[in-house]
N, C-alpha and C. Protein backbone atom coordinates (compact mmCIF):
# COMPACT_ATOMS: atom_id res chain seq x y z
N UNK A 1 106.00 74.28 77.43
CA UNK A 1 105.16 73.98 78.59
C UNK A 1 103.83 74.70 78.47
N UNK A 2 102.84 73.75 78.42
CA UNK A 2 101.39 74.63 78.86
C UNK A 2 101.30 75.41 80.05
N UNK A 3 100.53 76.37 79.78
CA UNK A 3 100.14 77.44 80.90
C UNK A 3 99.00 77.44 80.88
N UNK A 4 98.20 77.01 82.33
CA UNK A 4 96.78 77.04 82.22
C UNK A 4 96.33 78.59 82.67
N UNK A 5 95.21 78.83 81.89
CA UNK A 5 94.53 80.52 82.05
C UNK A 5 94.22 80.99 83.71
N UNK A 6 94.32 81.40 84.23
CA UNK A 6 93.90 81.69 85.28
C UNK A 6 92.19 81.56 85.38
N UNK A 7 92.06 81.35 86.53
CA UNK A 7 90.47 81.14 87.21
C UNK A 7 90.51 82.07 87.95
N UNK A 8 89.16 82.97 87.41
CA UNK A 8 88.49 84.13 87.88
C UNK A 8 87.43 84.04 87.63
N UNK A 9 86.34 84.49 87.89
CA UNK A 9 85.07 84.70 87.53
C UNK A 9 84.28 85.64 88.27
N UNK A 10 83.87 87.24 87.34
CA UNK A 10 82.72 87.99 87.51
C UNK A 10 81.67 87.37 86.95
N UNK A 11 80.45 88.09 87.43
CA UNK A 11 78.96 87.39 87.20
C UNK A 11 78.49 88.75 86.89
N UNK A 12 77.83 88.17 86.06
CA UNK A 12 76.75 89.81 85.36
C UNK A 12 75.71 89.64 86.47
N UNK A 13 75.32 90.77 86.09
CA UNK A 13 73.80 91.05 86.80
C UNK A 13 72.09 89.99 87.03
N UNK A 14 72.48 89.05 86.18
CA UNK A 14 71.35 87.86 86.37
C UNK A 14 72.24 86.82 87.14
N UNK A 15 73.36 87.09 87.68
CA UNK A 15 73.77 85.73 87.93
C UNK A 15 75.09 85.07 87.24
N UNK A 16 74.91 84.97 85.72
CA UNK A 16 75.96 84.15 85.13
C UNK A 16 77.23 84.72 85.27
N UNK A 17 78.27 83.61 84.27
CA UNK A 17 79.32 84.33 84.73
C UNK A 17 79.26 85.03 83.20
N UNK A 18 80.24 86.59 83.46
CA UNK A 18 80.63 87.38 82.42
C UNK A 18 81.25 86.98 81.54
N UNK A 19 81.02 87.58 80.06
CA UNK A 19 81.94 87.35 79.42
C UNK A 19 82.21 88.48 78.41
N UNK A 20 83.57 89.19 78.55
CA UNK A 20 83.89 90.66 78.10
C UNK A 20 83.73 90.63 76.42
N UNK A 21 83.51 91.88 76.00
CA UNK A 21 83.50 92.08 74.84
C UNK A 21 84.86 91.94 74.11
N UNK A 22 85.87 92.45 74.81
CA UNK A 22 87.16 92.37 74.72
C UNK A 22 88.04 91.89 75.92
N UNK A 23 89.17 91.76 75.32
CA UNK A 23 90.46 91.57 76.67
C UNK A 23 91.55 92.47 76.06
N UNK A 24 91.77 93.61 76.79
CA UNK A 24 92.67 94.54 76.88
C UNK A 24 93.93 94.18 77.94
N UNK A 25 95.30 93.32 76.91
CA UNK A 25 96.33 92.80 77.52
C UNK A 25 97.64 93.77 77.79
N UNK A 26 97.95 94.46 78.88
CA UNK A 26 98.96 95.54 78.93
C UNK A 26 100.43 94.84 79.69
N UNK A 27 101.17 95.26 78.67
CA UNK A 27 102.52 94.90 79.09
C UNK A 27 103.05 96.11 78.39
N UNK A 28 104.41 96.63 79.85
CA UNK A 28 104.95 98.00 79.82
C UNK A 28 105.69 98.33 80.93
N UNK A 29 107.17 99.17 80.47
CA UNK A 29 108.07 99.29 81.00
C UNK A 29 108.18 100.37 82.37
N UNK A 30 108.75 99.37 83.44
CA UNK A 30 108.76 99.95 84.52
C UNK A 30 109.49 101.14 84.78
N UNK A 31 109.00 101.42 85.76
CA UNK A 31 109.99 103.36 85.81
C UNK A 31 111.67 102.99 85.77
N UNK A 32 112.34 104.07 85.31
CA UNK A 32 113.84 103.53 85.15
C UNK A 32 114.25 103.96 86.77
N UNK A 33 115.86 102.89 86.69
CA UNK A 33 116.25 103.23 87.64
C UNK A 33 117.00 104.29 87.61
N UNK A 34 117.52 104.56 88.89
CA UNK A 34 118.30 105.99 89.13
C UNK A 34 119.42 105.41 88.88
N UNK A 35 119.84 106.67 86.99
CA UNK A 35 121.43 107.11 86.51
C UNK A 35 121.01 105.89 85.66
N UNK A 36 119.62 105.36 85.02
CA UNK A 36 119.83 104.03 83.88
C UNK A 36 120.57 104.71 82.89
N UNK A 37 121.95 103.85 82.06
CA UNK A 37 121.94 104.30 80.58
C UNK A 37 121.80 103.58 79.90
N UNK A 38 121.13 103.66 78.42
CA UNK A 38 121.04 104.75 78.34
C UNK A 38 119.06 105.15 78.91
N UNK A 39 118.43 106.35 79.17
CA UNK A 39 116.89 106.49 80.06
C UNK A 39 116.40 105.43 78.93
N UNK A 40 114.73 104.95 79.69
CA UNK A 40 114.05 104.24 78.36
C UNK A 40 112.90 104.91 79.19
N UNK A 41 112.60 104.94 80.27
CA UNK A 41 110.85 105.38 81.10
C UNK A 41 111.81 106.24 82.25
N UNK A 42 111.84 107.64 82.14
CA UNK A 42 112.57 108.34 83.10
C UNK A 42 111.24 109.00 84.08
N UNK A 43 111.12 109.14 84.94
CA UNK A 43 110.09 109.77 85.95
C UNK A 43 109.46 110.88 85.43
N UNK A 44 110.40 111.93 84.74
CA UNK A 44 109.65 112.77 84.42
C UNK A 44 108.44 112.46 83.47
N UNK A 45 108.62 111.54 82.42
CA UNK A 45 107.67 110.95 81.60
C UNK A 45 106.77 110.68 82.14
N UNK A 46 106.34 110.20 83.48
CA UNK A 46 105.21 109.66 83.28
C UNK A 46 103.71 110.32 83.19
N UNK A 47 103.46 111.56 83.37
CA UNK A 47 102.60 111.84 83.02
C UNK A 47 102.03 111.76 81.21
N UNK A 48 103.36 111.76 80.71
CA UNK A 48 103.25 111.54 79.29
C UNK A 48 102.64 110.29 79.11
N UNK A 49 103.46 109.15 79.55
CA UNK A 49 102.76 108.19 79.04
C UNK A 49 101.61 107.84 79.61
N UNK A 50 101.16 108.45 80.74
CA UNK A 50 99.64 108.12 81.20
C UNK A 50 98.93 108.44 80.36
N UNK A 51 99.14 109.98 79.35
CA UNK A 51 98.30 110.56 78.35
C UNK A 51 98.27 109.54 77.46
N UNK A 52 99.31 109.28 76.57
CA UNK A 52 99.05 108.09 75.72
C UNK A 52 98.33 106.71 76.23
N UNK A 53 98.30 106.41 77.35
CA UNK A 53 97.70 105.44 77.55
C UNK A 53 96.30 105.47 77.78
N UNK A 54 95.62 106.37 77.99
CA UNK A 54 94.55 106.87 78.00
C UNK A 54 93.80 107.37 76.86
N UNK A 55 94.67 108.08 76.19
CA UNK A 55 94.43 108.19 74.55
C UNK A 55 94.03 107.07 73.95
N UNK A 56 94.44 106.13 73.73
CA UNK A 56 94.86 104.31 73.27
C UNK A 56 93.05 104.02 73.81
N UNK A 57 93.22 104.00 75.06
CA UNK A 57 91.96 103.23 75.70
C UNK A 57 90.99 104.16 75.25
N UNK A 58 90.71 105.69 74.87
CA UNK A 58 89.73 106.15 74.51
C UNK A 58 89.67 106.10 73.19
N UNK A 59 90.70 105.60 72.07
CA UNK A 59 90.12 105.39 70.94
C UNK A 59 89.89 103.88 70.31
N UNK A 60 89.88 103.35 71.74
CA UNK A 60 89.43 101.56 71.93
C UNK A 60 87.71 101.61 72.26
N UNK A 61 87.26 102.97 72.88
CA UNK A 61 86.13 102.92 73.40
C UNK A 61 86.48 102.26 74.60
N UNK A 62 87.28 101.86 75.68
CA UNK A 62 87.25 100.84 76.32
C UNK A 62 86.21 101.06 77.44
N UNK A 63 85.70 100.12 78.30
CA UNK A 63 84.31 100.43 79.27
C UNK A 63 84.56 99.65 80.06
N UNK A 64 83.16 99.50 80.62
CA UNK A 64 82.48 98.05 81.52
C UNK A 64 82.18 96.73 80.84
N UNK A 65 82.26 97.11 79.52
CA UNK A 65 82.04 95.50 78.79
C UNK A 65 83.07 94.83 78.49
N UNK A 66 84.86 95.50 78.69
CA UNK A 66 85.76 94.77 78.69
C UNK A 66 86.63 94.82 80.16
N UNK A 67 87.80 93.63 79.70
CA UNK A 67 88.41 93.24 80.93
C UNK A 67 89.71 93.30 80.63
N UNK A 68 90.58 93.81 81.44
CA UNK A 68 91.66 94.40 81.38
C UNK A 68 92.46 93.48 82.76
N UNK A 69 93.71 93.26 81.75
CA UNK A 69 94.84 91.98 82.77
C UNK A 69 96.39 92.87 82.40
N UNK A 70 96.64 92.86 83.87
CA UNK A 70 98.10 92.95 83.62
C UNK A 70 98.77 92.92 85.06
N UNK A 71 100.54 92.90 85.24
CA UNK A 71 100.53 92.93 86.42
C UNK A 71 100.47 93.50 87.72
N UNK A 72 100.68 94.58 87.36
CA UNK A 72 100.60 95.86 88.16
C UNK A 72 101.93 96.54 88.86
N UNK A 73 102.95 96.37 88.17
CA UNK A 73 103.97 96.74 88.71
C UNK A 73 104.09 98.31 88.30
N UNK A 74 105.45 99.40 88.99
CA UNK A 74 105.58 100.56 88.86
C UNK A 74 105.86 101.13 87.31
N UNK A 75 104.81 102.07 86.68
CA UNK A 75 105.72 102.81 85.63
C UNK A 75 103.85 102.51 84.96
N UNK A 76 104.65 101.51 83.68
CA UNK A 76 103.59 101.31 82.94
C UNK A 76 102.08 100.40 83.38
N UNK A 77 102.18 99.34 83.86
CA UNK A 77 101.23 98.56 84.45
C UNK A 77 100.00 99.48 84.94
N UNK A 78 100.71 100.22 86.04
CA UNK A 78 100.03 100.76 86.81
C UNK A 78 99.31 102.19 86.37
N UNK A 79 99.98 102.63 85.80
CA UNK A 79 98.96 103.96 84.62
C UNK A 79 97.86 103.51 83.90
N UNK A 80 98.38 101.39 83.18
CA UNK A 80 97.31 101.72 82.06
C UNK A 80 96.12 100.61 82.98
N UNK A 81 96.25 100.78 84.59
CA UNK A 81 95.01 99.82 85.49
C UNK A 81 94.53 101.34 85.28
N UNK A 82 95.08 102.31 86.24
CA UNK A 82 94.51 103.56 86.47
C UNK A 82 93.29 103.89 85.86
N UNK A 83 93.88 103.95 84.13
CA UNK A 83 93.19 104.36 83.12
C UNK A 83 91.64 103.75 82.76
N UNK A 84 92.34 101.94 82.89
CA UNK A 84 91.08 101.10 83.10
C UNK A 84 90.41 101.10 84.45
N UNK A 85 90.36 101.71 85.41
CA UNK A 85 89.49 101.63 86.12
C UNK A 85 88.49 102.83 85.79
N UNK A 86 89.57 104.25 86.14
CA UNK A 86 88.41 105.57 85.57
C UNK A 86 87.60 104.89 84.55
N UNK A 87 87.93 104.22 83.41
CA UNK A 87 86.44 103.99 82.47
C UNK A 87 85.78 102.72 82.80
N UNK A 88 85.70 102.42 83.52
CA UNK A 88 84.61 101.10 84.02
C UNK A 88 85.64 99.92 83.53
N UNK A 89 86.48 99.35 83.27
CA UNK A 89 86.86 98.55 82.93
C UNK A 89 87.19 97.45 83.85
N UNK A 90 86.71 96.52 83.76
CA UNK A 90 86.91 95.50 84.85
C UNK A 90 88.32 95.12 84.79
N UNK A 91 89.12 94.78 85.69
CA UNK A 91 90.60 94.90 85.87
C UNK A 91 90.96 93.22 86.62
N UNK A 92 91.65 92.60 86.17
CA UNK A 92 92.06 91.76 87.10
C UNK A 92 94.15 91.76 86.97
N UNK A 93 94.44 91.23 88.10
CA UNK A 93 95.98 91.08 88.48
C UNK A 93 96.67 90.33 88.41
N UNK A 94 97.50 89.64 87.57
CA UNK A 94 98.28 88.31 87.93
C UNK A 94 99.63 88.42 87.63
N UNK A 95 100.40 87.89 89.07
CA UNK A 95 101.85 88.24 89.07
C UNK A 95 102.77 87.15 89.42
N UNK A 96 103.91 87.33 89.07
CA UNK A 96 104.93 85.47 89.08
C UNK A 96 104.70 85.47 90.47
N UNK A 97 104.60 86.82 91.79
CA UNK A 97 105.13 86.25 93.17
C UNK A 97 103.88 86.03 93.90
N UNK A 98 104.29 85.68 94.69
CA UNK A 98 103.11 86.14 96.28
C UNK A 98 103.20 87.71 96.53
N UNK A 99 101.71 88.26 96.38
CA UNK A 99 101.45 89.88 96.22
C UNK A 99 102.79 90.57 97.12
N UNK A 100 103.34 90.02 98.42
CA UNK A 100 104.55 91.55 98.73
C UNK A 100 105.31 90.94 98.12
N UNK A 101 106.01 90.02 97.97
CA UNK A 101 107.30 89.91 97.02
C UNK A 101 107.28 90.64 95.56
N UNK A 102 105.77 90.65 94.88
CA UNK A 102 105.90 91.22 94.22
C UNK A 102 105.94 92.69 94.18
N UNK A 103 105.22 93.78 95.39
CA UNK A 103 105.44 94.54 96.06
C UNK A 103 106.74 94.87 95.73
N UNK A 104 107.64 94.41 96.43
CA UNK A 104 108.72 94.69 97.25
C UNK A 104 109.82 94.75 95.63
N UNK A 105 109.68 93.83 94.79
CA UNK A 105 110.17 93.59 93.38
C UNK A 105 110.24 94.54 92.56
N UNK A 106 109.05 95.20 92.13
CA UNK A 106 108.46 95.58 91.13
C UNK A 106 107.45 96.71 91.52
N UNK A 107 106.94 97.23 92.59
CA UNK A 107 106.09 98.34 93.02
C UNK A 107 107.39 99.43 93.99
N UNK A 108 107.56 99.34 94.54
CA UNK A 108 108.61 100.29 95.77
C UNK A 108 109.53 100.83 95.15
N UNK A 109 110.21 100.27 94.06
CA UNK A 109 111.68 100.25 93.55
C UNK A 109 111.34 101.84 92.74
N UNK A 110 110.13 102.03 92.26
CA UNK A 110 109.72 103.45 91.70
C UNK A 110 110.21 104.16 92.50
N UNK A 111 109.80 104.01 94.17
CA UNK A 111 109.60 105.13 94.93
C UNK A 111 108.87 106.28 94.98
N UNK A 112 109.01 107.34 94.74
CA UNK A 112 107.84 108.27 95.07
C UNK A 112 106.09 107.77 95.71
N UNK A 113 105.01 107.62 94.77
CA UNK A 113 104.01 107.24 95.24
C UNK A 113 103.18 106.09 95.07
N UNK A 114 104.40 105.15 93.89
CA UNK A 114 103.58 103.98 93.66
C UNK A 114 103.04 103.26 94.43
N UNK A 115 103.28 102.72 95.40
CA UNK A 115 103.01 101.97 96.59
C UNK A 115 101.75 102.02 97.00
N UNK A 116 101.54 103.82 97.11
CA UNK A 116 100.24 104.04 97.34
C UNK A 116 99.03 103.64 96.10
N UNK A 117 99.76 104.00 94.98
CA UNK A 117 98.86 104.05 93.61
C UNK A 117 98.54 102.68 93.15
N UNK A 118 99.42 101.88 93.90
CA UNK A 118 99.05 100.35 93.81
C UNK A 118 97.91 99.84 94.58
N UNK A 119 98.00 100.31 95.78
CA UNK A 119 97.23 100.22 96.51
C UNK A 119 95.81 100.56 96.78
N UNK A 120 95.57 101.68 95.96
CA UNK A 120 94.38 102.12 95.80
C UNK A 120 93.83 101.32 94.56
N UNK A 121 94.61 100.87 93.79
CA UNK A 121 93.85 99.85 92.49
C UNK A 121 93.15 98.75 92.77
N UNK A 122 94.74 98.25 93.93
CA UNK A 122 93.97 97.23 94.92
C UNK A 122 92.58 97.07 95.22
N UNK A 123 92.34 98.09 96.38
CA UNK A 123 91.15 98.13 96.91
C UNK A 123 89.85 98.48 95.88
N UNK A 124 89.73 98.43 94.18
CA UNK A 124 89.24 98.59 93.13
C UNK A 124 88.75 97.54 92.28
N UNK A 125 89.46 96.24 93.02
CA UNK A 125 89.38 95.14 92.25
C UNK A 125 88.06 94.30 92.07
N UNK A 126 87.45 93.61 91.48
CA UNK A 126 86.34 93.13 91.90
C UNK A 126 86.82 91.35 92.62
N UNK A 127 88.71 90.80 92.41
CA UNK A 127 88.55 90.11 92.30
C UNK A 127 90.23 90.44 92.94
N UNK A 128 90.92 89.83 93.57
CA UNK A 128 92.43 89.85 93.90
C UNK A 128 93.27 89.52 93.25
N UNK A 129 94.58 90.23 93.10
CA UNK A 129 95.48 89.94 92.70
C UNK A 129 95.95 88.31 92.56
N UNK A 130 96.04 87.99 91.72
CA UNK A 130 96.13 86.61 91.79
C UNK A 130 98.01 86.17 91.61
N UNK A 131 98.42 85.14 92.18
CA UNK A 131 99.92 85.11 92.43
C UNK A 131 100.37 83.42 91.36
N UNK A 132 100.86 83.44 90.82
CA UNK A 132 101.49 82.57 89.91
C UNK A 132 102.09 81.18 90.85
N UNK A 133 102.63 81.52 91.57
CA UNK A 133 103.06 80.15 92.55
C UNK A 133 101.39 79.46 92.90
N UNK A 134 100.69 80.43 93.76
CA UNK A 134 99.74 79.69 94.23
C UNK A 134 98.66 79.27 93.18
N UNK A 135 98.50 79.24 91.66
CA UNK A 135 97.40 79.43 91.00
C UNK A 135 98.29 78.50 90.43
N UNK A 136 99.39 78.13 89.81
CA UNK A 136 100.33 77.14 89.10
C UNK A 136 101.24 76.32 89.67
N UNK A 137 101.79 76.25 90.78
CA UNK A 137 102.34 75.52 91.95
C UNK A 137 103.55 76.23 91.60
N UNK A 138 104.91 75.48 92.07
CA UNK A 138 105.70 75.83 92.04
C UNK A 138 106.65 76.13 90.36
N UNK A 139 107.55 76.96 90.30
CA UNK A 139 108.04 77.28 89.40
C UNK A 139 109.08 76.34 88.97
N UNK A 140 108.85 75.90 87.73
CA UNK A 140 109.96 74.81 87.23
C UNK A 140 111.41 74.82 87.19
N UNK A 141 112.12 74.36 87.20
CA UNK A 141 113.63 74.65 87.33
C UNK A 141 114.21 75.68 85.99
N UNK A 142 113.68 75.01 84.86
CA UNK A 142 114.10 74.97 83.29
C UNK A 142 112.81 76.75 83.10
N UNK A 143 112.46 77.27 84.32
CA UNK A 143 111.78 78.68 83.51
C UNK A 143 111.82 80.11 84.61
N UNK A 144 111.99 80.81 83.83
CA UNK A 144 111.71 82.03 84.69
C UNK A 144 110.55 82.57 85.09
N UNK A 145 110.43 83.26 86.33
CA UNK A 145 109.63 83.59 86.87
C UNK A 145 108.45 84.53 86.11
N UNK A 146 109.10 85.49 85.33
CA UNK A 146 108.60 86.70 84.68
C UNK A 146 107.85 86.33 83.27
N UNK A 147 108.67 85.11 82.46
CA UNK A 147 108.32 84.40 81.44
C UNK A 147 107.29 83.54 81.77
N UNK A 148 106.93 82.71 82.83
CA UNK A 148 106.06 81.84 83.26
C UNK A 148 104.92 83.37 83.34
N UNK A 149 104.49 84.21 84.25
CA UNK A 149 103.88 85.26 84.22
C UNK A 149 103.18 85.89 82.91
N UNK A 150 104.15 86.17 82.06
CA UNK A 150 103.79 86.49 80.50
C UNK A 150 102.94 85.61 79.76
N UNK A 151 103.64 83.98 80.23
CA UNK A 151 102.64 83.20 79.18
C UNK A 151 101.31 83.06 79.80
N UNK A 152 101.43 83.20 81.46
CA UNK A 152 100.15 83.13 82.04
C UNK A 152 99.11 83.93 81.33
N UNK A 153 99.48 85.47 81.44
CA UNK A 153 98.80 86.49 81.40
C UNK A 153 98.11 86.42 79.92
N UNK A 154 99.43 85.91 78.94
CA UNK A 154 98.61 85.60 77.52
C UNK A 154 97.54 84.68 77.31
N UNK A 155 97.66 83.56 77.88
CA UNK A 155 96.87 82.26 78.11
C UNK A 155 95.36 82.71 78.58
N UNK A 156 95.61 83.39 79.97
CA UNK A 156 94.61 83.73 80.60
C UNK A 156 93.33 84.73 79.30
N UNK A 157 93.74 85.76 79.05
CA UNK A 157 93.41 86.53 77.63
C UNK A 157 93.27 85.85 76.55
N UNK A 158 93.66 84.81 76.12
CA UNK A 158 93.31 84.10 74.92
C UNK A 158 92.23 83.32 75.05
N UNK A 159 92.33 82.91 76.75
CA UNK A 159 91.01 82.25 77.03
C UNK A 159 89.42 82.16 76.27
N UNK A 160 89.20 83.71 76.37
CA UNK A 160 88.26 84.05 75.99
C UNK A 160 87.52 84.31 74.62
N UNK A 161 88.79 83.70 74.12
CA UNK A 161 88.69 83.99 72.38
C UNK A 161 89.89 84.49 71.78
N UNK A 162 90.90 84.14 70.86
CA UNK A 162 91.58 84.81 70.26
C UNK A 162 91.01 86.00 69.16
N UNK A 163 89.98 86.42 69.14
CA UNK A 163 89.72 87.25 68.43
C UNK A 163 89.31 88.75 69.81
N UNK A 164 89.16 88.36 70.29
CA UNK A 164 88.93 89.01 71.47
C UNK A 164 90.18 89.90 72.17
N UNK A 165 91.32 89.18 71.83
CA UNK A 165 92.30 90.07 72.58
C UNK A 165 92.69 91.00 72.31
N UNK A 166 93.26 92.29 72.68
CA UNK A 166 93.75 93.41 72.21
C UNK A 166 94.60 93.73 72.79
N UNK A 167 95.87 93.42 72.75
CA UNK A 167 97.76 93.42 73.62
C UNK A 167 97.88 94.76 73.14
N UNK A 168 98.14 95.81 74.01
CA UNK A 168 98.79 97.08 74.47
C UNK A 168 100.49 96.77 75.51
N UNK A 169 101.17 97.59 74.24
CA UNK A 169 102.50 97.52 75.18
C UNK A 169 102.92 99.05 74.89
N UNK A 170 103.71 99.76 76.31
CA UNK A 170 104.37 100.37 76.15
C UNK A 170 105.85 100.25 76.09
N UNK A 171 106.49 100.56 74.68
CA UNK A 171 107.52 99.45 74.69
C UNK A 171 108.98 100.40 73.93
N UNK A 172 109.64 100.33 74.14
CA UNK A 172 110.87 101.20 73.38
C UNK A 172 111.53 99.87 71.77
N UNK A 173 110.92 99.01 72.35
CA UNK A 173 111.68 97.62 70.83
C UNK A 173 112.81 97.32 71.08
N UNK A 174 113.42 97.31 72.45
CA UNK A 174 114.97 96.82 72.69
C UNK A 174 114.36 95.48 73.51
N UNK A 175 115.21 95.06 73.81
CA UNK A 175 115.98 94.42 74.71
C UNK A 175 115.61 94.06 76.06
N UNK A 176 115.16 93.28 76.97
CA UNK A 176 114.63 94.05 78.33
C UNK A 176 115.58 94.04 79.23
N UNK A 177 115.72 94.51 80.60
CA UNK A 177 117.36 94.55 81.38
C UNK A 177 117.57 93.07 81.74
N UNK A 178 116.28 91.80 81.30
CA UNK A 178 116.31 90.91 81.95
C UNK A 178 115.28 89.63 81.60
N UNK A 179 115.35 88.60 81.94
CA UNK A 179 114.02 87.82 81.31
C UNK A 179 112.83 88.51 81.18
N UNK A 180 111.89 88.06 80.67
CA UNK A 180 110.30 88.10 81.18
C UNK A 180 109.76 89.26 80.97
N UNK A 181 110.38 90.14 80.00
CA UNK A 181 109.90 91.43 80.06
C UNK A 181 109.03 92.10 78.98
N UNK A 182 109.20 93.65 78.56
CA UNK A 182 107.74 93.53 77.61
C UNK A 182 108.18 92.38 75.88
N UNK A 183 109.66 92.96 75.80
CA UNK A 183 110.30 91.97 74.31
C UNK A 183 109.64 91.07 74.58
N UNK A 184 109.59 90.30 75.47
CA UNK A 184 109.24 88.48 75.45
C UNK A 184 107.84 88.71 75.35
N UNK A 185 106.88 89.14 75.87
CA UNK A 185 105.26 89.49 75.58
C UNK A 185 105.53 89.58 74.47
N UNK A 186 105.92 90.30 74.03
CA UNK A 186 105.75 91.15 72.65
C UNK A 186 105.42 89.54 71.73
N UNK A 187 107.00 89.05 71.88
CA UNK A 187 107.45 88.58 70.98
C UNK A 187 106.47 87.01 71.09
N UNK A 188 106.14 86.49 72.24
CA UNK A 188 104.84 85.88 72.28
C UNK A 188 103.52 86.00 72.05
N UNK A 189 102.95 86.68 71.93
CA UNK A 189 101.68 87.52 71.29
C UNK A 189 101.38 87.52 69.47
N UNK A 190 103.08 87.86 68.92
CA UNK A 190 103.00 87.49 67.87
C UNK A 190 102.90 86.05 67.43
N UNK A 191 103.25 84.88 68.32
CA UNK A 191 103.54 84.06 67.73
C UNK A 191 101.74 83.38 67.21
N UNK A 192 101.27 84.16 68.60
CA UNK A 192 99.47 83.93 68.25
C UNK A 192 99.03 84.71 67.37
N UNK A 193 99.45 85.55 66.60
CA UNK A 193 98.79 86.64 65.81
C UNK A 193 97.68 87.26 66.21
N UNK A 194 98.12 87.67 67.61
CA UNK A 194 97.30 88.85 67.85
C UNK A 194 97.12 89.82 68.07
N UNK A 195 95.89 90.97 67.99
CA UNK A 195 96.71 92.25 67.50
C UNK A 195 96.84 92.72 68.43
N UNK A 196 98.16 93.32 68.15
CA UNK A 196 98.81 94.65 68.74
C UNK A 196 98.82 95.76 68.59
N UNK A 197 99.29 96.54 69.94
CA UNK A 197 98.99 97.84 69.52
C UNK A 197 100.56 98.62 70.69
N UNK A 198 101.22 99.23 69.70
CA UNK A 198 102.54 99.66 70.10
C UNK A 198 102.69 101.10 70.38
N UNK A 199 102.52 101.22 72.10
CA UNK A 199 103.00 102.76 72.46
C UNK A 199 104.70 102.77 72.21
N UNK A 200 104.81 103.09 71.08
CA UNK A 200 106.99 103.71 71.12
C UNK A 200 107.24 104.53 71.55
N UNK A 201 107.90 104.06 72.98
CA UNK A 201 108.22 105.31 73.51
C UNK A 201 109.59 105.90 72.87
N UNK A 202 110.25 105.61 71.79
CA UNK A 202 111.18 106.08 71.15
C UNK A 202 110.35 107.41 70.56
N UNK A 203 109.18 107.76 69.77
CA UNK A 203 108.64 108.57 69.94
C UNK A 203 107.71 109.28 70.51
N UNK A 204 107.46 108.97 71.78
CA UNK A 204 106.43 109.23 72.58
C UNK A 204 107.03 110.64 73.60
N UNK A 205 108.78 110.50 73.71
CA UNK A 205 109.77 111.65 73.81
C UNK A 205 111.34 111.65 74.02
């Protein structure tokens, strides 16, 4: 099934619309749950992997001349918007639900302060979270929600050039607990040959 790219559009400073030097594509594993076995993203980590993810984007140079997509859920998503916003990076959002379902899915389930940390990205955006039902209609019988999302998010990023993209995952190389997760990015990204760039958190700690 085709996936059409999402419609967004920033405008530079004369007017036109932008067009990034790069597309910085992040897919990455949400905080674990409480008692996962065996851990893959345990709470205490995350300051770790914010470092690496920030590391990554500073030896990307990343700025204001690129654009950064992902969905924004708890753990990884949301460290490597963080990261892209502190450096100017224009940020946009696109998620399988309507923004609280996805909320309620994929942001809360962290607990501690994501909610808030989502929220403040929010209000950062130049452009809203954009929701997969309303931008693609309804979801087909024959696909998942999370997989429809992935190919979006790739589609959307390829848009602009396949030479242009640069897919960041924080990723352990298993399995995911479930459809649609970073494996399936992963494993779609390759099929475009494009490059990647692999935080393992098998050694990351």
């Amino acid at each position: 099934m085709s996936i059409q790219p999402a419609t967004f559009q920033t405008l530079d400073e004369s007017g036109h619309a932008w067009q990034p030097r790069r597309v910085l594509l992040f897919s990455g594993h949400m905080l674990d749950a409480p008692n996962r076995t065996p851990p893959r993203f345990p709470a205490e980590k995350t300051a770790l992997a914010a470092q690496c993810i920030a590391g990554k984007l500073d030896e990307l140079q990343a700025g204001s001349s690129d654009l950064a997509i992902t969905q924004g859920a708890n753990g990884g998503d949301i460290l490597f918007a963080e990261a892209c916003l502190q450096r100017g990076v224009k940020l946009q959002l696109l998620q399988p639900f309507a923004e609280a379902e996805f909320i309620e899915n994929s942001v809360t389930p962290g607990h501690a302060d994501w909610l808030q940390r989502y929220q403040a990205i929010a209000r950062q955006l130049p452009n809203p979270p954009l929701a997969a039902p309303t931008e693609l209609g309804p979801l087909p019988p024959d696909m998942n929600a999370y997989e429809r999302c992935n190919l979006w998010l790739l589609a959307s990023g390829l848009a602009y050039g396949p030479e242009k993209l640069v897919f960041i995952c924080l990723w352990d190389g298993g399995g995911g607990d479930g459809p649609g997760g970073t494996a399936h990015m992963v494993a779609e990204v390759q099929k475009q040959h494009g490059q990647a760039i692999w935080l393992d958190t098998r050694t990351l700690w």
